[in-house]
Protein backbone atom coordinates (compact mmCIF):
# COMPACT_ATOMS: atom_id res chain seq x y z
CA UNK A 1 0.52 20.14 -15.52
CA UNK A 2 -2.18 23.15 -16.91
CA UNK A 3 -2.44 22.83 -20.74
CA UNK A 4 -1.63 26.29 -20.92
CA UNK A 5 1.65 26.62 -18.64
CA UNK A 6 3.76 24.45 -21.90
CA UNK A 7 2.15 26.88 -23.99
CA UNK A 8 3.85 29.81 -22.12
CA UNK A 9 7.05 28.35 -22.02
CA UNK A 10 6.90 28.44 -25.55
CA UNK A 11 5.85 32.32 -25.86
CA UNK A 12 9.09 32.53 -23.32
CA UNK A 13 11.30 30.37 -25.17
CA UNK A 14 10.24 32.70 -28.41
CA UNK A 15 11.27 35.59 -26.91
CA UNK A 16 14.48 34.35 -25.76
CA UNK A 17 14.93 32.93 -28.73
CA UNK A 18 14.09 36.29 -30.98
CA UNK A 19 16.92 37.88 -29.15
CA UNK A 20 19.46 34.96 -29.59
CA UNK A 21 19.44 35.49 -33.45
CA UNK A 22 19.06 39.41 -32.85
CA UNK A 23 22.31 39.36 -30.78
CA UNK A 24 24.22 37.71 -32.97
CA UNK A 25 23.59 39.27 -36.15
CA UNK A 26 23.74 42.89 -35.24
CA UNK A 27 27.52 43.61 -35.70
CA UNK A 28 26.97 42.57 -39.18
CA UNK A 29 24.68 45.55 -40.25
CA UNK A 30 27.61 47.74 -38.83
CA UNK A 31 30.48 46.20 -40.42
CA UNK A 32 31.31 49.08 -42.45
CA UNK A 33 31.29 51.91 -39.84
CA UNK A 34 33.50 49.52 -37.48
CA UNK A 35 35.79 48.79 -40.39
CA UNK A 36 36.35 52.83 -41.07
CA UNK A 37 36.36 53.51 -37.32
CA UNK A 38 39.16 51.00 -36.34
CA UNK A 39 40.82 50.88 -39.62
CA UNK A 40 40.07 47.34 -39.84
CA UNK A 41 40.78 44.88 -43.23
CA UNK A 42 38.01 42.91 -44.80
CA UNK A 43 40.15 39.71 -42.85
CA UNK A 44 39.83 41.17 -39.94
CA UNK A 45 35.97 41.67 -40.46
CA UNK A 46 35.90 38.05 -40.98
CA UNK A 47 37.66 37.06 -38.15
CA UNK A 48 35.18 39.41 -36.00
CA UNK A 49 32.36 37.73 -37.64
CA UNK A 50 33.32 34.27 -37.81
CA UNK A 51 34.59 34.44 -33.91
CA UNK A 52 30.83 34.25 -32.80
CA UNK A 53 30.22 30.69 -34.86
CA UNK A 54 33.87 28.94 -34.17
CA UNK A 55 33.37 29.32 -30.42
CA UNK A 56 29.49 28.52 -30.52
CA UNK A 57 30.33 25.46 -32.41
CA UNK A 58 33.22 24.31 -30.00
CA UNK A 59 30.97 25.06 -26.94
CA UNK A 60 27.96 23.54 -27.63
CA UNK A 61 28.72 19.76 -26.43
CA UNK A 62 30.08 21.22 -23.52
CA UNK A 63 26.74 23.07 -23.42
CA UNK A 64 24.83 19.83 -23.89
CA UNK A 65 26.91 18.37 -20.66
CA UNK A 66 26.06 20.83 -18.48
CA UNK A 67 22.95 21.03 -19.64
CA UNK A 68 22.02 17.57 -18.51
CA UNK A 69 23.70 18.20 -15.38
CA UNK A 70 22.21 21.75 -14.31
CA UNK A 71 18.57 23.43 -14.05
CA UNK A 72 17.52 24.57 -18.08
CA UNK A 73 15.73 26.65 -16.89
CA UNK A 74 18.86 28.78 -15.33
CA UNK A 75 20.64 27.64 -18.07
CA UNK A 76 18.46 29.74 -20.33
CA UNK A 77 18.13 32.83 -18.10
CA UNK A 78 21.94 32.65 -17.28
CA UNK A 79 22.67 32.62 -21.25
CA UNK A 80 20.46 35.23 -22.14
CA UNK A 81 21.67 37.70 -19.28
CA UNK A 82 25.38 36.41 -20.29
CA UNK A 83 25.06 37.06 -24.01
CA UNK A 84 23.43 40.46 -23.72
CA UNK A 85 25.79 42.04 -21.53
CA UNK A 86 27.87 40.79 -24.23
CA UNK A 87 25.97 42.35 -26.98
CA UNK A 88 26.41 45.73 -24.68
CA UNK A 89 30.29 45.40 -24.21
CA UNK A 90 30.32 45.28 -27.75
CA UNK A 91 29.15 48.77 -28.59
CA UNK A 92 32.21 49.45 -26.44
CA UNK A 93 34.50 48.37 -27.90
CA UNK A 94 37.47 50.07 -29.10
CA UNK A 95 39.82 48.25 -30.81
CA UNK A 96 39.63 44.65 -33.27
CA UNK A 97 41.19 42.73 -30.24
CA UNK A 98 37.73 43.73 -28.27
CA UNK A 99 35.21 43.55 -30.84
CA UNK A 100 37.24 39.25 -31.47
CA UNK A 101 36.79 38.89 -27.48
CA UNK A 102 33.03 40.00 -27.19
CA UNK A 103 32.29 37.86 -30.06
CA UNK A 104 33.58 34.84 -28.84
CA UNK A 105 32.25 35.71 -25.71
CA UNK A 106 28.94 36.20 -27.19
CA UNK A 107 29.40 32.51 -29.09
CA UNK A 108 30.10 31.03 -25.88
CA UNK A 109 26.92 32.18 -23.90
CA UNK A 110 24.31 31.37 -26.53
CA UNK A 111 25.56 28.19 -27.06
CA UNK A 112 23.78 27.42 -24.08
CA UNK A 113 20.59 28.37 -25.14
CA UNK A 114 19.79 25.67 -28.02
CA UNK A 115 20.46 22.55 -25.84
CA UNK A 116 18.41 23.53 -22.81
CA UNK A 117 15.72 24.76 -24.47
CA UNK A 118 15.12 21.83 -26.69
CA UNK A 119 15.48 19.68 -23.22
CA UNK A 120 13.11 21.76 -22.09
CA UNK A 121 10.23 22.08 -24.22
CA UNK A 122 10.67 17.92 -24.34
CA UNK A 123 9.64 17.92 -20.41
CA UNK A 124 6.65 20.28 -21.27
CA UNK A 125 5.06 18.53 -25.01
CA UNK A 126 4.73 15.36 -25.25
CA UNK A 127 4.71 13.48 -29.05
CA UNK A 128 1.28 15.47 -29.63
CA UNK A 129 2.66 18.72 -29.64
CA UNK A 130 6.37 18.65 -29.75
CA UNK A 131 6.68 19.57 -33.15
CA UNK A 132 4.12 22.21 -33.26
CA UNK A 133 6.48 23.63 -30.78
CA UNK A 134 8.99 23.65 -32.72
CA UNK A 135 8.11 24.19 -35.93
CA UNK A 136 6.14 27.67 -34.51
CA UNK A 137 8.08 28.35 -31.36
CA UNK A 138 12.26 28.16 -32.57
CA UNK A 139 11.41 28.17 -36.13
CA UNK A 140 9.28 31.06 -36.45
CA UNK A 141 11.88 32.82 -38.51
CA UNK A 142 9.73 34.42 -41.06
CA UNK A 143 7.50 36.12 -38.32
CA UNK A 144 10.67 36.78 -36.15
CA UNK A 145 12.69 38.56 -39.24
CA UNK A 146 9.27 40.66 -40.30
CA UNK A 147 9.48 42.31 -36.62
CA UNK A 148 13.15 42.77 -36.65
CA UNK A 149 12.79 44.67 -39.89
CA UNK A 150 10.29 46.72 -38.32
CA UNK A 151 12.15 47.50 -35.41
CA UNK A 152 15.53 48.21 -37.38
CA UNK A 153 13.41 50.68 -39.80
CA UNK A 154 11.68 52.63 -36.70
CA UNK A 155 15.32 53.07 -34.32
CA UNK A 156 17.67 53.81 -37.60
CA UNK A 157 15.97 57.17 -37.92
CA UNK A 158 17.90 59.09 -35.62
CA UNK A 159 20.88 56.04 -34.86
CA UNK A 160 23.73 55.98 -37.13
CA UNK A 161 26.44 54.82 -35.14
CA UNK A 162 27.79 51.12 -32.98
CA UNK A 163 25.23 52.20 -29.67
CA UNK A 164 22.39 51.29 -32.51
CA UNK A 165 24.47 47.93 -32.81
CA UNK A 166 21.66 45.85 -31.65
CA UNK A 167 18.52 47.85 -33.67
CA UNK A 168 20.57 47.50 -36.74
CA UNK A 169 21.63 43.95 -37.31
CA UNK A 170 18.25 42.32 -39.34
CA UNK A 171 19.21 43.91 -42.27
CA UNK A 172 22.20 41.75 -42.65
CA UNK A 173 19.26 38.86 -42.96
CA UNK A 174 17.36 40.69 -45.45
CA UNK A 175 20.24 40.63 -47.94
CA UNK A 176 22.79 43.57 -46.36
CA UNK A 177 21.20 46.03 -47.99
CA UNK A 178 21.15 49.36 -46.03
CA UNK A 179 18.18 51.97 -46.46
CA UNK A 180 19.54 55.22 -45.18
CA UNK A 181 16.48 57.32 -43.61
């Protein structure tokens, strides 16, 4: 195997992996539009926001199954494709019972992600770089939120509504707090 070729899979897995987190944070950065949108209770915001984890925590074994049983590497690319067509329906939503639905939905295809990646990068770094992997590739949060913050700041200019759903969802990281342009 070239030296370089685990290093790419790395730079891919970072990417893939920038977008997991960015997928499922963004409907938190428009919580309060939704809510005054669809009329929805602070419980209700919860249950759209907890939806994502509860299903994403009870479909991650089952991700870990198939993952030893099927390619990663489709595994990955089937997730990410799954989960951001998700991300899209969401913008599209038009009612709580939708936004609960795309969320689990959304919970259900990353969970997919985390398993066959980390099966993945074992087949590609050995004990001598593993961790580096890891600690620079999946972990790279700091980096990772830096950009996102960038990005939200440059697309909220002109987007003030759910279609920016996807632009707008680091600033939930960075503490919630919303700087209106």
């Amino acid at each position: 195997m070239k030296t370089n070729y685990k290093w790419i899979v790395v730079a891919m897995l970072w990417f893939v992996c920038f977008f997991n987190y960015a997928d499922r944070q963004a409907i938190f950065s428009v919580f309060e539009p939704i809510k005054g949108e669809m009329g929805l209770t602070g419980a209700q915001l919860g249950v759209v926001g907890s939806s994502f984890m509860w299903v994403y925590a009870v479909a991650a074994p089952l991700a870990g199954l198939v993952g030893d049983r099927f390619r990663r590497k489709t595994l990955i690319l089937g997730g990410l494709i799954f989960w951001s067509l998700i991300t899209v329906a969401t913008a599209f939503s038009k009612n709580y019972t939708h936004l609960v639905i795309c969320r689990a939905l959304e919970g259900f295809g990353e969970a997919f992600y985390f398993p066959a990646s980390m099966s993945l990068v074992s087949d590609y770094h050995g004990p001598d770089t593993r961790c580096r992997r890891l600690g620079g590739g999946r972990d790279g949060r700091p980096f990772r939120l830096a950009v996102e913050l960038l990005f939200v700041r440059l697309v909220r200019r002109g987007a003030r509504t759910r279609a920016a759903l996807l632009p707008q969802r680091a600033e939930a990281r960075a503490g919630g707090r919303r700087d209106e342009p």
